[in-house]
N, C-alpha and C. Protein backbone atom coordinates (compact mmCIF):
# COMPACT_ATOMS: atom_id res chain seq x y z
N UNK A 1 53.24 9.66 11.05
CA UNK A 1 52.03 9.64 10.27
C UNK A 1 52.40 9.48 8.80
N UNK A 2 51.81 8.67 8.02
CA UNK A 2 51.78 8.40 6.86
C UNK A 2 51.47 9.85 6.23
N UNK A 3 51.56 9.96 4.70
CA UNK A 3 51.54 10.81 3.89
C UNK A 3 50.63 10.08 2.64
N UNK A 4 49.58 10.85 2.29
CA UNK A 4 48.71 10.10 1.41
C UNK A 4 49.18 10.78 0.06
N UNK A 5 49.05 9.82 -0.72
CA UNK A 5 49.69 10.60 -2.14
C UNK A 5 48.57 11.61 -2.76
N UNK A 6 48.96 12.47 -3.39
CA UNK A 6 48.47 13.00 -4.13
C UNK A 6 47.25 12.75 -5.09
N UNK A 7 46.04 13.04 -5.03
CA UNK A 7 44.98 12.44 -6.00
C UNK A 7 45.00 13.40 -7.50
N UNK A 8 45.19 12.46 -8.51
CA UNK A 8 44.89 14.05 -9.67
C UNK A 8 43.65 14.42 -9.89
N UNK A 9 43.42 15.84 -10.54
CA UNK A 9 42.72 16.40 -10.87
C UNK A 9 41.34 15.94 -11.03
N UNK A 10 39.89 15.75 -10.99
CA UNK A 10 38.83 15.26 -12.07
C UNK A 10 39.06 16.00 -13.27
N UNK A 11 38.76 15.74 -13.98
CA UNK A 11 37.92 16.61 -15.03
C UNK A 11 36.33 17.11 -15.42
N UNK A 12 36.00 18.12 -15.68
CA UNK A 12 34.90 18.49 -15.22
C UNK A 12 34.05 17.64 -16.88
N UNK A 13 33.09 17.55 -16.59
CA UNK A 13 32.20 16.12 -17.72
C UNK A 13 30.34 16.90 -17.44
N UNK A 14 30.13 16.88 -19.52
CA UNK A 14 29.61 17.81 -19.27
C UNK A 14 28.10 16.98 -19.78
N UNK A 15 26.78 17.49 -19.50
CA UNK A 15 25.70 16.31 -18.99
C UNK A 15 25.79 15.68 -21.09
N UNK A 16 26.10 16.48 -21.92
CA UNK A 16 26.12 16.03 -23.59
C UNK A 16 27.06 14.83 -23.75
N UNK A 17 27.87 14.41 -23.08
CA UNK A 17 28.41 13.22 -22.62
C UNK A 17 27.57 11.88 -22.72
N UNK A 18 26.81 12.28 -21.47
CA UNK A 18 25.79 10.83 -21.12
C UNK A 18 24.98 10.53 -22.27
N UNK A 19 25.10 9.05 -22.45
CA UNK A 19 23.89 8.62 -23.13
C UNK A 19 22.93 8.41 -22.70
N UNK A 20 21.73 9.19 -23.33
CA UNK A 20 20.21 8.61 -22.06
C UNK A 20 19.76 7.45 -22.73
N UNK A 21 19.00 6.99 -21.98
CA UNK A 21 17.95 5.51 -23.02
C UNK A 21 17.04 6.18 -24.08
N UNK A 22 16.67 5.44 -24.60
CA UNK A 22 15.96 6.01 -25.63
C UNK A 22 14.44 5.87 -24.97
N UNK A 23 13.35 7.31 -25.18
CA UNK A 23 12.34 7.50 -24.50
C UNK A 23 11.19 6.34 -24.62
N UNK A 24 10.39 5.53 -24.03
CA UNK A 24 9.45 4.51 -24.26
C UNK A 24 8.25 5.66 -25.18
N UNK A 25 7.80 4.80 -26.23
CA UNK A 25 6.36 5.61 -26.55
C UNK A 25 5.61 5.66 -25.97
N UNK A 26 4.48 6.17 -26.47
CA UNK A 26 3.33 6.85 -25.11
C UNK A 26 2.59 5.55 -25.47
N UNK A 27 1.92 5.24 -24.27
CA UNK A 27 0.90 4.41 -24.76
C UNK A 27 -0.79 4.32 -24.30
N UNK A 28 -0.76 5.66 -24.47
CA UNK A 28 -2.00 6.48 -24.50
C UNK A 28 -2.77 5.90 -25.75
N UNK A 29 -2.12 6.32 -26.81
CA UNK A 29 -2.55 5.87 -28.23
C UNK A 29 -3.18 4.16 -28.49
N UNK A 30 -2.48 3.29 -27.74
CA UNK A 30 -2.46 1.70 -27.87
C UNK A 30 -3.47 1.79 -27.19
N UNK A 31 -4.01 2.10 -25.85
CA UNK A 31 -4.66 1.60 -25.16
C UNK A 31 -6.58 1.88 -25.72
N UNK A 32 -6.32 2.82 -26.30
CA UNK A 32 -7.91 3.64 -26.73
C UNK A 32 -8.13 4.53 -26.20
N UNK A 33 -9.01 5.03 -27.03
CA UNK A 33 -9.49 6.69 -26.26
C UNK A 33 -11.32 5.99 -24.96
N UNK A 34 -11.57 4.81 -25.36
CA UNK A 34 -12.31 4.43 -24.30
C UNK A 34 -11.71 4.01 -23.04
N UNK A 35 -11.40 4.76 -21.96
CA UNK A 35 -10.85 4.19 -21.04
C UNK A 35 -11.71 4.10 -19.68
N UNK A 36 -13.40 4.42 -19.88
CA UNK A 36 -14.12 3.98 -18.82
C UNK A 36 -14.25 2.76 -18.53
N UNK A 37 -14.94 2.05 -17.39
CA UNK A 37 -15.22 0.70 -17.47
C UNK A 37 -16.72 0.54 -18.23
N UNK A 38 -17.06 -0.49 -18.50
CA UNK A 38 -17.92 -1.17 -19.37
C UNK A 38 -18.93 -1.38 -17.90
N UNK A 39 -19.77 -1.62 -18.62
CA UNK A 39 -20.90 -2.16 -17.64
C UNK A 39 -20.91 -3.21 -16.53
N UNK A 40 -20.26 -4.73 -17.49
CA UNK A 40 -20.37 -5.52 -16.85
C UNK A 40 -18.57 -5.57 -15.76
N UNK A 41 -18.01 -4.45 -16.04
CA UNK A 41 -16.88 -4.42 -15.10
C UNK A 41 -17.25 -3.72 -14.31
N UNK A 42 -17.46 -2.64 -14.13
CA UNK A 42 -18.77 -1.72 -13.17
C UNK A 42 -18.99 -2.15 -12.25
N UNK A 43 -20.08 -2.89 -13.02
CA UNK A 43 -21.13 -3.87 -11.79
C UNK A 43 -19.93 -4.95 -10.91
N UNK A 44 -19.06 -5.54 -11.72
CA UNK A 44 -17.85 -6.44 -10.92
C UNK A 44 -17.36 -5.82 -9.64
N UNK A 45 -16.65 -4.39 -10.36
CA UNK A 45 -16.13 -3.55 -9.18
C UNK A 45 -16.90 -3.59 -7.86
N UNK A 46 -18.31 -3.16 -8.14
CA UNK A 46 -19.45 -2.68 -7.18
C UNK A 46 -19.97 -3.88 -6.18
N UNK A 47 -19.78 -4.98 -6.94
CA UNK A 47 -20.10 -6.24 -5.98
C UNK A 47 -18.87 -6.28 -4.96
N UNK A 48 -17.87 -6.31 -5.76
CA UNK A 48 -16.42 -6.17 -5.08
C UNK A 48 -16.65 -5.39 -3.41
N UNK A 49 -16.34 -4.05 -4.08
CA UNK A 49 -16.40 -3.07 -3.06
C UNK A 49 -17.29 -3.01 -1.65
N UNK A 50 -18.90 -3.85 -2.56
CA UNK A 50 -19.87 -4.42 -1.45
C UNK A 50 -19.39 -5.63 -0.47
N UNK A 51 -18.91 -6.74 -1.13
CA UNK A 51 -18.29 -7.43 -0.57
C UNK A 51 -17.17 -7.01 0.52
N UNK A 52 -16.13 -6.42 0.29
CA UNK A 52 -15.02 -6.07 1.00
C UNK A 52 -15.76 -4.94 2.25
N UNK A 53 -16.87 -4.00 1.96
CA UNK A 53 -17.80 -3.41 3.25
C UNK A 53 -18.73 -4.21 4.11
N UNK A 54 -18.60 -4.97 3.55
CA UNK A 54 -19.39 -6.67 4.44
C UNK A 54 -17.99 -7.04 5.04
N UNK A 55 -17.25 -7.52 4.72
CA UNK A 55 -16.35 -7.90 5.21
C UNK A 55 -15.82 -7.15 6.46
N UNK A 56 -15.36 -6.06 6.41
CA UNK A 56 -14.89 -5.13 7.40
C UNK A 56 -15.88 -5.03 8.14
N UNK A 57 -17.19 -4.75 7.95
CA UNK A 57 -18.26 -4.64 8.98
C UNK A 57 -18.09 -5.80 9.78
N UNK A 58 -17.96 -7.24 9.37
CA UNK A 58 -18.28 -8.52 9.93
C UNK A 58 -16.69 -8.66 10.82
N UNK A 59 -15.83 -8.06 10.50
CA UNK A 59 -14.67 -8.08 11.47
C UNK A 59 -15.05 -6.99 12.51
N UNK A 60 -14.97 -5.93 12.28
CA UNK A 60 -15.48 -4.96 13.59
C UNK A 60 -16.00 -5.30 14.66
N UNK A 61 -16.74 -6.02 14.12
CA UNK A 61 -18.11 -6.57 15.20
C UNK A 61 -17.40 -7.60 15.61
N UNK A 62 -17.06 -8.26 14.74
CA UNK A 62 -16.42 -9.74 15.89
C UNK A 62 -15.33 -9.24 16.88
N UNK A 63 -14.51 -8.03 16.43
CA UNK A 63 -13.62 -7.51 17.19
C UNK A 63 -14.31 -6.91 18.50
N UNK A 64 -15.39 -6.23 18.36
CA UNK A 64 -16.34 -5.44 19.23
C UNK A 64 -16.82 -6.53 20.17
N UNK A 65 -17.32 -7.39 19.71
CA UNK A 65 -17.77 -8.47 20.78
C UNK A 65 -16.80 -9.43 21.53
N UNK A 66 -15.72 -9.57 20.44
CA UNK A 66 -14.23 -10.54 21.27
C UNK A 66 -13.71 -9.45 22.81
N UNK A 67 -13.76 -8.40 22.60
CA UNK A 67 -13.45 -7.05 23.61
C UNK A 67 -14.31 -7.21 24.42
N UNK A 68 -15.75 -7.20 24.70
CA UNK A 68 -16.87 -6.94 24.95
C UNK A 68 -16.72 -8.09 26.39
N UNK A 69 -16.76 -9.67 25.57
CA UNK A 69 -15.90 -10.87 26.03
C UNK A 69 -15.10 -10.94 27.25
N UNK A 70 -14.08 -10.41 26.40
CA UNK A 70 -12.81 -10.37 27.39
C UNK A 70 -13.24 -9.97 28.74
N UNK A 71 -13.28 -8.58 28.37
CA UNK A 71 -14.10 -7.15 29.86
C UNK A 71 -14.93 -8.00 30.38
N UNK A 72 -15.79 -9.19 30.04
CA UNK A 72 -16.95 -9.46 30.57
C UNK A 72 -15.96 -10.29 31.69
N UNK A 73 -15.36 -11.31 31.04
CA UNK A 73 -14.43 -12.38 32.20
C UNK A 73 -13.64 -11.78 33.18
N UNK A 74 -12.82 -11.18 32.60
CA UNK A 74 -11.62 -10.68 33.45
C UNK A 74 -13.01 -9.59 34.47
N UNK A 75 -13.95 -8.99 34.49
CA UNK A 75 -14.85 -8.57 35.87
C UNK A 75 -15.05 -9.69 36.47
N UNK A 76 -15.36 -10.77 35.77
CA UNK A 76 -15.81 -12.27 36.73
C UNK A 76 -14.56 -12.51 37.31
N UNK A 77 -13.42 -12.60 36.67
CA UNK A 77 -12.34 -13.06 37.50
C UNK A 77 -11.96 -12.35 38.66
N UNK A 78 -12.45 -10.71 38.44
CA UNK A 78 -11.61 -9.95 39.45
C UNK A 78 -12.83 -10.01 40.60
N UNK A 79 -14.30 -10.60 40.48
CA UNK A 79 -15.03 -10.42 41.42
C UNK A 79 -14.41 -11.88 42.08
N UNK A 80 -13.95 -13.08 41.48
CA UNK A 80 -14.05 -14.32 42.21
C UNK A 80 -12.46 -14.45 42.94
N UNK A 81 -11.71 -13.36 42.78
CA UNK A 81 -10.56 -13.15 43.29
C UNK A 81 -10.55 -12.63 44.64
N UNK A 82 -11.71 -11.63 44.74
CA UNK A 82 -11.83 -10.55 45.69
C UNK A 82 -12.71 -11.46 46.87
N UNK A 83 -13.07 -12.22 46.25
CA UNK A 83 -13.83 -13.29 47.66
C UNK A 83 -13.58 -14.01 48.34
């Protein structure tokens, strides 16, 4: 069996060493102290949100009836099998 050499010591390194980055400013200040939406973004959102609950409703249902479908055939198939 081989013999692995000897590793030296670490030295122990203390965190006043590291350089950190320098901190980003806040940018609380830049942005304004108005940070609600405005009216006409509001109303954007709200069409939005209406839209995308239309949407999901109009998939459900097509999902609900593609299922509905299926179950309906595959009974026809299994009655025209059985005859």
């Amino acid at each position: 069996m081989l013999e692995l050499p000897g590793l030296p010591e670490l030295t122990p390194v203390s965190l006043t060493g590291l350089r950190l980055a320098p901190r980003l400013p806040l940018t609380q200040n830049l942005l304004g102290d108005n940070l609600s939406m405005s009216g006409s973004r509001e109303q954007e959102v709200l069409e939005y949100m209406a839209a995308m609950k239309n949407a999901f409703a109009q998939t459900k249902a097509m999902n609900n009836f593609n299922s509905k479908r299926a179950k309906a055939k595959d009974r026809a198939m299994q009655r025209a099998a059985e005859r």
